[in-house]
N, C-alpha and C. Protein backbone atom coordinates (compact mmCIF):
# COMPACT_ATOMS: atom_id res chain seq x y z
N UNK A 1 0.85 -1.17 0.00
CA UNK A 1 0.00 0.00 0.00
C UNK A 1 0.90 1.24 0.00
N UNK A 2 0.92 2.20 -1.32
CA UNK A 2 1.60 2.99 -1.09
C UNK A 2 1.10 4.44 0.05
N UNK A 3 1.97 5.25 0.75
CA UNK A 3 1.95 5.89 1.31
C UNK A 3 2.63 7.19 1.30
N UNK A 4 2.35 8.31 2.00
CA UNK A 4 2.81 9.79 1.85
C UNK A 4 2.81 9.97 3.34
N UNK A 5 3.88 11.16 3.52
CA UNK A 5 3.46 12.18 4.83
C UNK A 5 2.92 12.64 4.73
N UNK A 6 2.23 13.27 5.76
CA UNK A 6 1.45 14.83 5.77
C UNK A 6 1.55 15.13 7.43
N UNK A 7 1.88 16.92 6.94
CA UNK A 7 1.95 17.45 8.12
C UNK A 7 1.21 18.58 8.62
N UNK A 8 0.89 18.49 9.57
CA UNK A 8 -0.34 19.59 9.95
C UNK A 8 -1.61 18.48 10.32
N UNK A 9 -1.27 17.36 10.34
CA UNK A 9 -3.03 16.88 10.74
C UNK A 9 -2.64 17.00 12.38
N UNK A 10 -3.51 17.61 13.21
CA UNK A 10 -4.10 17.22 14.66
C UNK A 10 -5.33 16.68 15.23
N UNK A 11 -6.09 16.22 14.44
CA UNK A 11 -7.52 15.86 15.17
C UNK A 11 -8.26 15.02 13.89
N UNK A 12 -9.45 14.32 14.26
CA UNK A 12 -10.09 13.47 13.63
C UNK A 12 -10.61 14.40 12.10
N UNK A 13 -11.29 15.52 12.78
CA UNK A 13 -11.49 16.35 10.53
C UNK A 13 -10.61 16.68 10.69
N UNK A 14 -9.21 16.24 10.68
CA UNK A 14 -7.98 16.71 9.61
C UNK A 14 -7.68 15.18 8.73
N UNK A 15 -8.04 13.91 9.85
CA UNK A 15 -8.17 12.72 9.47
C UNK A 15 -9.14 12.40 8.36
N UNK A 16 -10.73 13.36 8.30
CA UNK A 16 -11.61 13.11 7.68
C UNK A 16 -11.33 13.54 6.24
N UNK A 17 -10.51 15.27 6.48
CA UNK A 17 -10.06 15.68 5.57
C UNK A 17 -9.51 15.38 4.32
N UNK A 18 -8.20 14.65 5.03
CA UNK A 18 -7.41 13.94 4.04
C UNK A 18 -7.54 12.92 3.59
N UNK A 19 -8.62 12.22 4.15
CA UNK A 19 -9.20 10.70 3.96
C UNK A 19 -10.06 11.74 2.65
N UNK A 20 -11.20 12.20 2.47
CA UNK A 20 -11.74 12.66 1.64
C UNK A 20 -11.04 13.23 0.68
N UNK A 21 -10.34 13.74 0.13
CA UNK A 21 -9.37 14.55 -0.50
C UNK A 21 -8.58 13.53 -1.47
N UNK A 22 -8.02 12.57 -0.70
CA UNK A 22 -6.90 11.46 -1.17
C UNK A 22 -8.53 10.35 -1.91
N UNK A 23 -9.23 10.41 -1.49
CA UNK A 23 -10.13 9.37 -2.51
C UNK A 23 -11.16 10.26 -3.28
N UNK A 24 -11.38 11.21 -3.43
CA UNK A 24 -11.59 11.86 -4.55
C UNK A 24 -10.31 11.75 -6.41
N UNK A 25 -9.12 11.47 -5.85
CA UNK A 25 -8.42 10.91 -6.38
C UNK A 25 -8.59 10.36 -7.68
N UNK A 26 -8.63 10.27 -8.83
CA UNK A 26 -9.25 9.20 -9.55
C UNK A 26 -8.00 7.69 -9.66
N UNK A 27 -8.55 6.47 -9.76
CA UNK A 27 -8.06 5.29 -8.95
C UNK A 27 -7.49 4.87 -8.13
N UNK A 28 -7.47 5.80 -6.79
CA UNK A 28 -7.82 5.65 -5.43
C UNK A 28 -9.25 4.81 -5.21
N UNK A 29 -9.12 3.71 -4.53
CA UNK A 29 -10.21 2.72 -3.93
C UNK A 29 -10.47 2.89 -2.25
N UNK A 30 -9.66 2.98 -1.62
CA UNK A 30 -9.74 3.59 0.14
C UNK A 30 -8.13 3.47 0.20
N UNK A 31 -8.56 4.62 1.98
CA UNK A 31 -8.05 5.68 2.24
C UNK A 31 -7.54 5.13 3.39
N UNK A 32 -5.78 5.53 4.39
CA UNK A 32 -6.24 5.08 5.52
C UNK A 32 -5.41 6.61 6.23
N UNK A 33 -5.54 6.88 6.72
CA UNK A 33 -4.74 8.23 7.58
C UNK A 33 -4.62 7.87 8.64
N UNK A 34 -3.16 7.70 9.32
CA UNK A 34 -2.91 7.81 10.74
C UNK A 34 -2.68 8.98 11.26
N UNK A 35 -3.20 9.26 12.49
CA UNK A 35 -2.38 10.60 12.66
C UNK A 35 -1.16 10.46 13.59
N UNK A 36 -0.99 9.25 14.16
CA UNK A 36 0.10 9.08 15.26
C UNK A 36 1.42 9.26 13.96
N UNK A 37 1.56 8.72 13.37
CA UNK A 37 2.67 8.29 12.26
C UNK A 37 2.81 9.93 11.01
N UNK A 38 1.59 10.83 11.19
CA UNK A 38 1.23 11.45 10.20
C UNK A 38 1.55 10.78 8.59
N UNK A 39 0.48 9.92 8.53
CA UNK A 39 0.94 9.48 7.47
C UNK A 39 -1.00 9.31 6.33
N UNK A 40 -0.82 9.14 5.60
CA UNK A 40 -1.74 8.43 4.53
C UNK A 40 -1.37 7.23 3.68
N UNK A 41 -2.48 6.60 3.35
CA UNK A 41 -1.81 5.24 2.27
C UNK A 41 -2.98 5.33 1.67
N UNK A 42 -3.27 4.56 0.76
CA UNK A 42 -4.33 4.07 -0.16
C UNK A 42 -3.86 2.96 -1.06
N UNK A 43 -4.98 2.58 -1.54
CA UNK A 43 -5.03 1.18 -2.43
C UNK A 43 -5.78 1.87 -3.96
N UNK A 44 -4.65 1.37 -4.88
CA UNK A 44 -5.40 1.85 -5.72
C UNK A 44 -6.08 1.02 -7.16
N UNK A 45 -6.78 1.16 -8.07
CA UNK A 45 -7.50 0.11 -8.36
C UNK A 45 -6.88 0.65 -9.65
N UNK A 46 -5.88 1.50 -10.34
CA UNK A 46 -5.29 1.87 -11.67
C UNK A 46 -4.18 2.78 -10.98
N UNK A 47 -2.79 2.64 -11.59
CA UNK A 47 -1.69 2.80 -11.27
C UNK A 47 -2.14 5.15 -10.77
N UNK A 48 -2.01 5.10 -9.87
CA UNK A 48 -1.60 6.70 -9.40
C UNK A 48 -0.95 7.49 -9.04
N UNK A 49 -0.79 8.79 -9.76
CA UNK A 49 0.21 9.30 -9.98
C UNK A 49 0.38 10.17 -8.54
N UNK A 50 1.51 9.86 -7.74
CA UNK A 50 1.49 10.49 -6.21
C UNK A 50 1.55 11.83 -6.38
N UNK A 51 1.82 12.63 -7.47
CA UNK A 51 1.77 14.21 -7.80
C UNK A 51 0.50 14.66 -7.32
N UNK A 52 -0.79 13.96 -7.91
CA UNK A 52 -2.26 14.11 -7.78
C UNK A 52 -2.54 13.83 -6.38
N UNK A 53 -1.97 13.04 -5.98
CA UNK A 53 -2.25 12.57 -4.41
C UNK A 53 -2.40 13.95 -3.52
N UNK A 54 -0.36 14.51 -3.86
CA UNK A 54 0.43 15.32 -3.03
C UNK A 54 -0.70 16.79 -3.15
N UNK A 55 -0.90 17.28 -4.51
CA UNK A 55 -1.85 18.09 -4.62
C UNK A 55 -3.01 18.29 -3.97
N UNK A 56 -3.82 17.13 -3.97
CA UNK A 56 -5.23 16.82 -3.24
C UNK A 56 -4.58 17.45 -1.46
N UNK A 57 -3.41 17.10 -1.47
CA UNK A 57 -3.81 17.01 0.28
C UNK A 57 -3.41 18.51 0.55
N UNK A 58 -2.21 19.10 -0.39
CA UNK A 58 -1.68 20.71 -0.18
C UNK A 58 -2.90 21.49 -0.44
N UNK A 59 -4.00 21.09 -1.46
CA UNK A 59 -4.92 22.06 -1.69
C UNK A 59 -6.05 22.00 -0.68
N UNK A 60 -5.84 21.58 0.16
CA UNK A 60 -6.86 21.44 1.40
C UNK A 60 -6.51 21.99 2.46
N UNK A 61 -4.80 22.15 2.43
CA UNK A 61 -4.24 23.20 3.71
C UNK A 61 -3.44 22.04 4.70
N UNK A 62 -2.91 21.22 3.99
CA UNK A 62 -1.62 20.61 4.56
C UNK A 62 -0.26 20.65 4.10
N UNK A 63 0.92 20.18 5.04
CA UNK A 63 1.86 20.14 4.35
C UNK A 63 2.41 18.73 3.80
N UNK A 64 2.85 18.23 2.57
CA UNK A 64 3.74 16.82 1.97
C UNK A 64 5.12 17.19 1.93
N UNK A 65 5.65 17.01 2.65
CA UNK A 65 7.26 17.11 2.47
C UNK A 65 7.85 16.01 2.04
N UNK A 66 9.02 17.00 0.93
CA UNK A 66 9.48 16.49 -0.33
C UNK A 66 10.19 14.50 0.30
């Protein structure tokens, strides 16, 4: 399952956030966000490009470091 950082989540809607955001995605299938790890993963059902991922989550008001 591939995965990303993200930084700036503290609480469950930052969890909801990026869970929503990252499967809007197109072939993204589900979502999982930890926040202990600050991390995201997903499963995807057609190869995805993590650019689109990284975007989805910066345009919502987080940070992906490089």
């Amino acid at each position: 399952m591939p995965s990303i950082k993200v930084k700036g989540m503290t609480c469950n809607h930052c969890k909801a956030s990026v869970t929503d955001a990252v499967s809007k995605v197109p072939g993204v299938t589900s979502v999982e966000v930890d926040l202990l790890k600050g991390e995201a993963a997903w499963t995807e059902q057609s190869p995805v490009d993590v650019a689109a991922i990284r975007k989805a989550i910066i345009d919502i008001g987080f940070d992906v470091p490089e």
